[in-house]
N, C-alpha and C. Protein backbone atom coordinates (compact mmCIF):
# COMPACT_ATOMS: atom_id res chain seq x y z
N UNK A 1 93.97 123.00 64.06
CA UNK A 1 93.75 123.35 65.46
C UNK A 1 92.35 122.88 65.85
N UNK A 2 92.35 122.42 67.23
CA UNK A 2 91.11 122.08 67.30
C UNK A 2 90.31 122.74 68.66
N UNK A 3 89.11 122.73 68.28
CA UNK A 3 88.34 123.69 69.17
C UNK A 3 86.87 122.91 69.67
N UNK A 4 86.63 123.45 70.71
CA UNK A 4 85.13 122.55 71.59
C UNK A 4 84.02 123.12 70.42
N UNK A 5 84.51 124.62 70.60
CA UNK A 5 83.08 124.97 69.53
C UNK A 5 83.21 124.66 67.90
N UNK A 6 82.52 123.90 67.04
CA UNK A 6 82.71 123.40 65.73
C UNK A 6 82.93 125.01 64.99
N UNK A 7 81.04 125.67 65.12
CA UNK A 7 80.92 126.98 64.33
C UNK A 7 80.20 127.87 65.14
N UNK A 8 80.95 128.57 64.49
CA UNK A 8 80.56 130.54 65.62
C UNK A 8 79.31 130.67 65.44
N UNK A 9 78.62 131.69 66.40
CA UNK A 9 77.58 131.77 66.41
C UNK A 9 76.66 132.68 65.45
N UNK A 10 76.11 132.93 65.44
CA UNK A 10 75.29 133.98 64.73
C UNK A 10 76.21 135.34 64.57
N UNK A 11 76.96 136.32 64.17
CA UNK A 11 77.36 137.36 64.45
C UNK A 11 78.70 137.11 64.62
N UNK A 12 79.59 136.06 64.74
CA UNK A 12 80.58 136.04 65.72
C UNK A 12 81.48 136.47 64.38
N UNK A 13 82.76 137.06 64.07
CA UNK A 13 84.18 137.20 63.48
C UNK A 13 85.02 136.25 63.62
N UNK A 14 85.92 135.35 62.60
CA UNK A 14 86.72 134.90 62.92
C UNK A 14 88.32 135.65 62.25
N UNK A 15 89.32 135.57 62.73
CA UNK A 15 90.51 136.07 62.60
C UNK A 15 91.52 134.82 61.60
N UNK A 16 92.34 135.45 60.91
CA UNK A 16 93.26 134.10 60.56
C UNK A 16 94.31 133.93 61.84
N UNK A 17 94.51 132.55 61.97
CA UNK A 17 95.47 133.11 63.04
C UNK A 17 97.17 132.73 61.99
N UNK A 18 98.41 133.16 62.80
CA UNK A 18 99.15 133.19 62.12
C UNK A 18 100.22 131.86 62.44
N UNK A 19 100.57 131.64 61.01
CA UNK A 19 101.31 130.59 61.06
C UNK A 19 102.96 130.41 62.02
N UNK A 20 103.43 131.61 62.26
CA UNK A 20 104.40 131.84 63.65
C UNK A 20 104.17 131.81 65.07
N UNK A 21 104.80 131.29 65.51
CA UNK A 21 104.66 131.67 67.57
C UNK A 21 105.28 132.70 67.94
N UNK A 22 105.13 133.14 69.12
CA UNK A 22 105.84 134.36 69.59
C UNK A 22 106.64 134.11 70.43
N UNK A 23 106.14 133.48 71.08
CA UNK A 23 107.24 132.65 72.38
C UNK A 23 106.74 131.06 72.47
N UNK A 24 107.07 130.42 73.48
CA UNK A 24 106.69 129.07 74.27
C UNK A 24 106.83 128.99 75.48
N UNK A 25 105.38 127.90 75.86
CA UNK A 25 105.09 128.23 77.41
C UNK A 25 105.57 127.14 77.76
N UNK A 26 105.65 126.34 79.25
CA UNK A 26 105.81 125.46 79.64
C UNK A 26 104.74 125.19 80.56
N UNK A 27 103.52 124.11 80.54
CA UNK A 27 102.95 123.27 81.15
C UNK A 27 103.66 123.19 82.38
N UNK A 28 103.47 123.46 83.66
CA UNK A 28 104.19 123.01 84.79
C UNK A 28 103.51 121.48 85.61
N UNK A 29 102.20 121.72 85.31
CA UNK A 29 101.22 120.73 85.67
C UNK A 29 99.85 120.93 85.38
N UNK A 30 99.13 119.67 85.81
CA UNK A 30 97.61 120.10 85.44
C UNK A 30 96.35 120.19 86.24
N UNK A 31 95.25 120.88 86.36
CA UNK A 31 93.86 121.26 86.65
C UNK A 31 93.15 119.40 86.98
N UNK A 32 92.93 119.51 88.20
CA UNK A 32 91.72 118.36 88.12
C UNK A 32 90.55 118.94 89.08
N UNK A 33 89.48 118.69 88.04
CA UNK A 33 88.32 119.52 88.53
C UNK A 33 86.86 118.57 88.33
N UNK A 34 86.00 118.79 88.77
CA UNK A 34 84.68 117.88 88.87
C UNK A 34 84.07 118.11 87.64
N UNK A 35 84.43 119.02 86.61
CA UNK A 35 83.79 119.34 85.37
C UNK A 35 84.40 118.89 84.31
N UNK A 36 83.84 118.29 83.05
CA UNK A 36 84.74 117.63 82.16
C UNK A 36 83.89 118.17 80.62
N UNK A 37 83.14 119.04 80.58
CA UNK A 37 83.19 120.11 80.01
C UNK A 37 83.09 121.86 80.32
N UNK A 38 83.32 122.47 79.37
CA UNK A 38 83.51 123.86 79.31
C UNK A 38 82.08 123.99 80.14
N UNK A 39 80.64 124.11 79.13
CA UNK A 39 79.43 124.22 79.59
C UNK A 39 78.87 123.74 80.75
N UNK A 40 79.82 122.64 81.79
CA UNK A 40 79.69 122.18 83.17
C UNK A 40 80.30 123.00 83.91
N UNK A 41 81.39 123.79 83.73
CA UNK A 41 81.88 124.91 84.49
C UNK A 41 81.43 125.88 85.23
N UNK A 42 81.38 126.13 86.03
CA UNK A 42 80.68 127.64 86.71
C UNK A 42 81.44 128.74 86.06
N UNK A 43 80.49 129.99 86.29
CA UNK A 43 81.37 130.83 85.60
C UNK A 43 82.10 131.65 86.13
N UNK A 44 82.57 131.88 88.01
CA UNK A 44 82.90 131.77 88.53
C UNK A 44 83.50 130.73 89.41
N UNK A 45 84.74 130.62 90.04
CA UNK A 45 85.16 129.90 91.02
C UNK A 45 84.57 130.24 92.28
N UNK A 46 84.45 129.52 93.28
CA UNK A 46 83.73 129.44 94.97
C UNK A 46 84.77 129.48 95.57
N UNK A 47 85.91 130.73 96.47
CA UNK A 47 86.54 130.72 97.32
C UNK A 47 86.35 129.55 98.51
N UNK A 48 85.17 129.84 99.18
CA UNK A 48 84.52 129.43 99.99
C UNK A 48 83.67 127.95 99.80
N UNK A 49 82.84 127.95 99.26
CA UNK A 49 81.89 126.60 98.72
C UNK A 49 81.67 125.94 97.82
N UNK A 50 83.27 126.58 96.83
CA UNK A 50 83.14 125.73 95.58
C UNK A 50 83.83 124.31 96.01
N UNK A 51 84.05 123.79 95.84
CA UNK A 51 84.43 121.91 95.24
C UNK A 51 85.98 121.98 95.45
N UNK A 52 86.73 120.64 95.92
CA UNK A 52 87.83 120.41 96.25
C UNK A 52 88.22 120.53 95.08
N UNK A 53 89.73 120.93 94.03
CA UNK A 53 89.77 120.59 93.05
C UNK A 53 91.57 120.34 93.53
N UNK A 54 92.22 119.67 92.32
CA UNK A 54 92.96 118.81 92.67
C UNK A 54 94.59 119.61 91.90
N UNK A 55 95.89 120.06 92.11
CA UNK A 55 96.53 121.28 91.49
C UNK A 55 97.76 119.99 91.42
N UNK A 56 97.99 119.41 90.05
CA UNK A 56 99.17 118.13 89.99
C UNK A 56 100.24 118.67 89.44
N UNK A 57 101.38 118.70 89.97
CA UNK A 57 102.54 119.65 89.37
C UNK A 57 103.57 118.59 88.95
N UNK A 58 103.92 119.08 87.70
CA UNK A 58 105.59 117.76 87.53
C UNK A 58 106.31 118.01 88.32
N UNK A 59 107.15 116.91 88.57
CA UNK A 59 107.70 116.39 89.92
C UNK A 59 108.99 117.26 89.90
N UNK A 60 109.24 118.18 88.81
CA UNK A 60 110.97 118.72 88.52
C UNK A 60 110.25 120.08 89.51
N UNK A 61 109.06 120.97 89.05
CA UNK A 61 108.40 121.89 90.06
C UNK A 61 107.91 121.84 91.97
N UNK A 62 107.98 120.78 91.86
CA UNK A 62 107.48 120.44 93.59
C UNK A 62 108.53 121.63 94.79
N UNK A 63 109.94 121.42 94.39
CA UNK A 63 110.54 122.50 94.87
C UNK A 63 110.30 124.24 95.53
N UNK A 64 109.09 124.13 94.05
CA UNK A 64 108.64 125.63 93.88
C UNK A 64 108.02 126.04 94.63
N UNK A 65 107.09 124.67 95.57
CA UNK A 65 106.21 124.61 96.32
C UNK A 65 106.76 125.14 97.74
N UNK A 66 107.53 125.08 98.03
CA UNK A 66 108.03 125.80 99.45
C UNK A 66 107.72 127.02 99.77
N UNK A 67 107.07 127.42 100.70
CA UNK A 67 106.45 128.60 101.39
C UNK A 67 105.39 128.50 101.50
N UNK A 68 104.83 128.10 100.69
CA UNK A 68 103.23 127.89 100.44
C UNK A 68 102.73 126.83 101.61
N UNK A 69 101.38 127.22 102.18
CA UNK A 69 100.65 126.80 102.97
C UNK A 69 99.47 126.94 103.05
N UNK A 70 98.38 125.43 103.77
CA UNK A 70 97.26 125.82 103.78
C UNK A 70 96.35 127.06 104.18
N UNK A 71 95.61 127.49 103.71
CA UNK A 71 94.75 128.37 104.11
C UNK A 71 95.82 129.75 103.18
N UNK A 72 96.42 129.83 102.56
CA UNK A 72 96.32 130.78 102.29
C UNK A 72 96.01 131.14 100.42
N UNK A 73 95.83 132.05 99.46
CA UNK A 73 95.49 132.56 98.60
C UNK A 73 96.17 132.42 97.48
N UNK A 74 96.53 131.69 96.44
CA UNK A 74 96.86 131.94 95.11
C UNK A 74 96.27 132.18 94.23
N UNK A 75 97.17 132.40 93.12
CA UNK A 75 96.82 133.42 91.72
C UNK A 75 97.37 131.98 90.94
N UNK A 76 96.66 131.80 90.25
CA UNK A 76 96.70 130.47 89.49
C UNK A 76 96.54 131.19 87.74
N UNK A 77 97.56 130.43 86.92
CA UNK A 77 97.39 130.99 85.18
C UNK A 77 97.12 129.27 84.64
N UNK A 78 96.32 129.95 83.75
CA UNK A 78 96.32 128.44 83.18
C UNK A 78 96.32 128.86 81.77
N UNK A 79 96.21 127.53 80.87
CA UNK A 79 95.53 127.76 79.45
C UNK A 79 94.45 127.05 78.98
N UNK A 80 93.67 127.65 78.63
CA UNK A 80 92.61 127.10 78.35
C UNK A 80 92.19 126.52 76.87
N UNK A 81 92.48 125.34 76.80
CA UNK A 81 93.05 124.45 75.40
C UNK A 81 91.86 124.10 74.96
N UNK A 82 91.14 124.29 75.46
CA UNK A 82 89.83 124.06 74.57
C UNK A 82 88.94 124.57 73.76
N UNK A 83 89.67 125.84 74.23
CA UNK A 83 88.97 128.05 73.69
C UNK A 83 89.50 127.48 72.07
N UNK A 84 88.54 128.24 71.50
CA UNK A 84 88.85 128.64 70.74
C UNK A 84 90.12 129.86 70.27
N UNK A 85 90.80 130.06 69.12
CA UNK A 85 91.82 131.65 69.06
C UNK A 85 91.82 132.31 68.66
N UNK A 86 90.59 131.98 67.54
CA UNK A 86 90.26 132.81 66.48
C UNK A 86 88.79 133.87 66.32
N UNK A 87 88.33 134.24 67.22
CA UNK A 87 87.27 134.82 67.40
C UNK A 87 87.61 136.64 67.54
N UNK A 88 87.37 137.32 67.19
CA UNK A 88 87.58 138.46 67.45
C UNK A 88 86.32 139.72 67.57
N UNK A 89 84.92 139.04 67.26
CA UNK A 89 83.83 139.24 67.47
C UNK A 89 83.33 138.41 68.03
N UNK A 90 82.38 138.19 69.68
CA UNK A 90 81.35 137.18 69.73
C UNK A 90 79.92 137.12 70.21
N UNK A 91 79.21 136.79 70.41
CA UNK A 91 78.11 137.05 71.09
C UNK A 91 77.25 135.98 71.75
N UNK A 92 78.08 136.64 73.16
CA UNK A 92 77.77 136.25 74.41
C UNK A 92 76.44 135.67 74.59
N UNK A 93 75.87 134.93 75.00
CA UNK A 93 74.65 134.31 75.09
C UNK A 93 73.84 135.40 76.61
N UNK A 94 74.80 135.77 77.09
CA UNK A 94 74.34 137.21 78.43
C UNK A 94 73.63 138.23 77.76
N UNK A 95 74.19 138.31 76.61
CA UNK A 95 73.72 139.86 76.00
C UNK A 95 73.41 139.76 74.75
N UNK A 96 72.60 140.91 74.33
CA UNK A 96 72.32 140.89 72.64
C UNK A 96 72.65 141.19 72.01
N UNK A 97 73.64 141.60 71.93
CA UNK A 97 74.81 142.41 70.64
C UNK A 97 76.01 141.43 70.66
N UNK A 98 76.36 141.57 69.69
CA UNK A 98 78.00 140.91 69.34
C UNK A 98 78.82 142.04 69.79
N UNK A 99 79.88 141.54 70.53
CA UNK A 99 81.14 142.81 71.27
C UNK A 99 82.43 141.74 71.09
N UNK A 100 84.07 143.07 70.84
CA UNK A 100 85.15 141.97 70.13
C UNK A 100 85.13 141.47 71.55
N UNK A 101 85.84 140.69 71.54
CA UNK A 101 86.76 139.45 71.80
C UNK A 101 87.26 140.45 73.38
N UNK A 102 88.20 141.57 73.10
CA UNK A 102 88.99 141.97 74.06
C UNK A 102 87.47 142.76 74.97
N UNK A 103 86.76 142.40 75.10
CA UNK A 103 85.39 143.55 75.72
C UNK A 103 85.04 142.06 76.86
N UNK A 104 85.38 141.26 76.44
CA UNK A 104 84.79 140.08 77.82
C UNK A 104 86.10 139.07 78.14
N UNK A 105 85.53 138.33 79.23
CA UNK A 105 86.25 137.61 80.27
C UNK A 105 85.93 135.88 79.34
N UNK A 106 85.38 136.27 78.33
CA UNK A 106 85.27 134.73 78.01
C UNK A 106 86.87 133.67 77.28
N UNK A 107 86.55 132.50 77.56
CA UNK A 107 87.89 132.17 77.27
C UNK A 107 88.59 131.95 75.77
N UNK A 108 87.98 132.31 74.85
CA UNK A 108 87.97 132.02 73.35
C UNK A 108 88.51 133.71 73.10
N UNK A 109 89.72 133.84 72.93
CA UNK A 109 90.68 134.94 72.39
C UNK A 109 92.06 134.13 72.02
N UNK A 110 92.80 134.95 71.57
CA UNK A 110 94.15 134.78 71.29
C UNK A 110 95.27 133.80 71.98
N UNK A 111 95.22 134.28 72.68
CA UNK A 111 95.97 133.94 74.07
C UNK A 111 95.17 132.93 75.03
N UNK A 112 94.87 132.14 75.24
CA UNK A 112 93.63 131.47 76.13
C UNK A 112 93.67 131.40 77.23
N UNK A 113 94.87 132.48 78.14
CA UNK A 113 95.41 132.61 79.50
C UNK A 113 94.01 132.74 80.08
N UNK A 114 93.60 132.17 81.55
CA UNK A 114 92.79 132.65 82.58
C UNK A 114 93.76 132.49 83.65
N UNK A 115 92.95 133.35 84.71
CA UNK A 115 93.41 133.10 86.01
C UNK A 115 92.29 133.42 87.07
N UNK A 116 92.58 132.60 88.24
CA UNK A 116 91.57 132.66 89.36
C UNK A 116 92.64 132.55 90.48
N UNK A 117 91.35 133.01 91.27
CA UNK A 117 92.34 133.34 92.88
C UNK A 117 91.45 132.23 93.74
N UNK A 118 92.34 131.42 94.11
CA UNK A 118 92.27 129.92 94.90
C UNK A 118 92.87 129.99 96.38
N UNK A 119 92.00 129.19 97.35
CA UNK A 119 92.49 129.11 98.54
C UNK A 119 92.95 127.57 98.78
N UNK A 120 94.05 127.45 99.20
CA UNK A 120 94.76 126.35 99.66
C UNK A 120 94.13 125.35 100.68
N UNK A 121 93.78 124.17 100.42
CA UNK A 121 93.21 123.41 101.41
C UNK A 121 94.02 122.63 101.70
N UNK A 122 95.02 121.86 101.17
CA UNK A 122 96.31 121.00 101.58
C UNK A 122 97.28 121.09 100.54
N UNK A 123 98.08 120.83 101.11
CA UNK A 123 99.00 120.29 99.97
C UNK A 123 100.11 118.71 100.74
N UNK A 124 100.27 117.89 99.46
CA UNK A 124 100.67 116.65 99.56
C UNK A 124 101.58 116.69 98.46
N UNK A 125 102.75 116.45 98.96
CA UNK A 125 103.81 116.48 98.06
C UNK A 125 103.99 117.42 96.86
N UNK A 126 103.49 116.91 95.57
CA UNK A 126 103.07 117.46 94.16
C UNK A 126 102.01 118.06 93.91
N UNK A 127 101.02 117.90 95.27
CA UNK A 127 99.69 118.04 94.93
C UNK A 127 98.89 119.24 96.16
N UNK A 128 98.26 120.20 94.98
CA UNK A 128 97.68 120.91 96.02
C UNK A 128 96.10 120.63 95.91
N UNK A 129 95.73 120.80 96.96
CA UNK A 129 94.46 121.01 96.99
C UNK A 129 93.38 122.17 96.97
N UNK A 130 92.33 122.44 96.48
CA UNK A 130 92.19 123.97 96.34
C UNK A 130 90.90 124.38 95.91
N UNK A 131 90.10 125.33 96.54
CA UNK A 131 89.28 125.73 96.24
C UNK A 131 89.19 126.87 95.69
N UNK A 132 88.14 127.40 94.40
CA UNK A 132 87.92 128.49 93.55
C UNK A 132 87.99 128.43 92.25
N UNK A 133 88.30 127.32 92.03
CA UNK A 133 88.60 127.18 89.73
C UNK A 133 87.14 126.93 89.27
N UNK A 134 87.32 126.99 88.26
CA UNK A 134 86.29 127.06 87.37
C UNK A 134 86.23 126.83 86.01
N UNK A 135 87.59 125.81 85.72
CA UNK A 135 87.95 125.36 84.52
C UNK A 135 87.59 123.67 84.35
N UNK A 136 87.83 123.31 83.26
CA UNK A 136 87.77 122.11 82.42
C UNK A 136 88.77 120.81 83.43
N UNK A 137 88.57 120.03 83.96
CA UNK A 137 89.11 119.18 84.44
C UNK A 137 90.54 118.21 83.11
N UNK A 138 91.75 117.95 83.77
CA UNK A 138 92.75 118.34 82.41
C UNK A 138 93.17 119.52 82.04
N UNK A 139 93.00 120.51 82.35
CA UNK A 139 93.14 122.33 81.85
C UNK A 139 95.20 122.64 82.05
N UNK A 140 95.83 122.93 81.16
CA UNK A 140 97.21 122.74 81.74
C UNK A 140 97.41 123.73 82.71
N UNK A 141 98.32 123.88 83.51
CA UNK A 141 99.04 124.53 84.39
C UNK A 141 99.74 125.77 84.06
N UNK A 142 99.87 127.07 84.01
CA UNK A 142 101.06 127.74 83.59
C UNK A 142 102.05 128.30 84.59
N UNK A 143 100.92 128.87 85.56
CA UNK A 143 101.87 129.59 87.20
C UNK A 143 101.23 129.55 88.17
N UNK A 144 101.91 129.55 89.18
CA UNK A 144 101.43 129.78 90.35
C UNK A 144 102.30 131.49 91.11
N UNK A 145 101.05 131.83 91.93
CA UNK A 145 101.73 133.25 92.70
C UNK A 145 100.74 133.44 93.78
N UNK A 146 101.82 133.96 94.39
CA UNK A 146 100.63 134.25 95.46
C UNK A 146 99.71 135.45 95.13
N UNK A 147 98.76 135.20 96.11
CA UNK A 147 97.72 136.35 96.15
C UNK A 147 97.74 137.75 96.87
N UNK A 148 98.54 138.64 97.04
CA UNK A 148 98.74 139.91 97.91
C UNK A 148 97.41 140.63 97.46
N UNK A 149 96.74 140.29 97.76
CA UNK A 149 95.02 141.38 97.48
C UNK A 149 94.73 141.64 99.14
């Protein structure tokens, strides 16, 4: 398996992970974003003043796209393939203690699901346009939903 970070930090735990899956996801499409590493990322998304970023869906999903319109709010899942899975202690460069894994929002756990809430700036066929991510440019796709907040 391969990971951005080589070796954990000072303090950090690593887990074995296990040689079974539990389920399988499906990639629907992918993240294009102005950042092409992790450490270029904000650590937040900009509803408002973050950066056009680019939402490319396979062409069998475009369907899915119906209802949806500019200006309004999605809930975006992704995976974040670059996290590490095996960490179960880490320490945050924010703070001075090592805390597990399930105590922060960082993307190196088990599961490497994130999600952000994105506002719609166009959409073109396959392609949405969108402001608020804050991932790795390439980052796969998992769902889209709307935003009822």
């Amino acid at each position: 398996m391969s990971f951005d970070a080589v070796e954990p930090r000072a303090g950090e735990e690593i887990a074995d992970l296990p040689d079974e899956h539990d389920a399988a996801l499906i990639f629907i499409g992918r993240i294009q974003t102005p950042w092409a590493t992790r450490d270029a990322c904000p650590r937040q998304g900009d509803l408002e003043e973050g950066p056009d970023c680019t939402i490319v869906l396979h062409d069998r999903w475009r369907p899915a796209l119906k209802g949806i319109a500019a200006g309004e709010r999605l809930q975006l899942l992704y995976w974040m393939h670059r996290a590490r899975r095996d960490l179960v202690a880490q320490a945050p460069t924010c703070r001075d203690e090592t805390v597990g894994t399930f105590a922060l929002r960082s993307p190196n756990r088990p599961n490497p699901i994130a999600s952000s809430t994105v506002r719609v700036i166009a959409i073109d066929g396959d392609r949405l346009t969108v402001r608020g991510l804050d991932c790795v440019s390439g980052t796969p796709l998992l769902d889209i939903k709307p935003d009822r907040a």
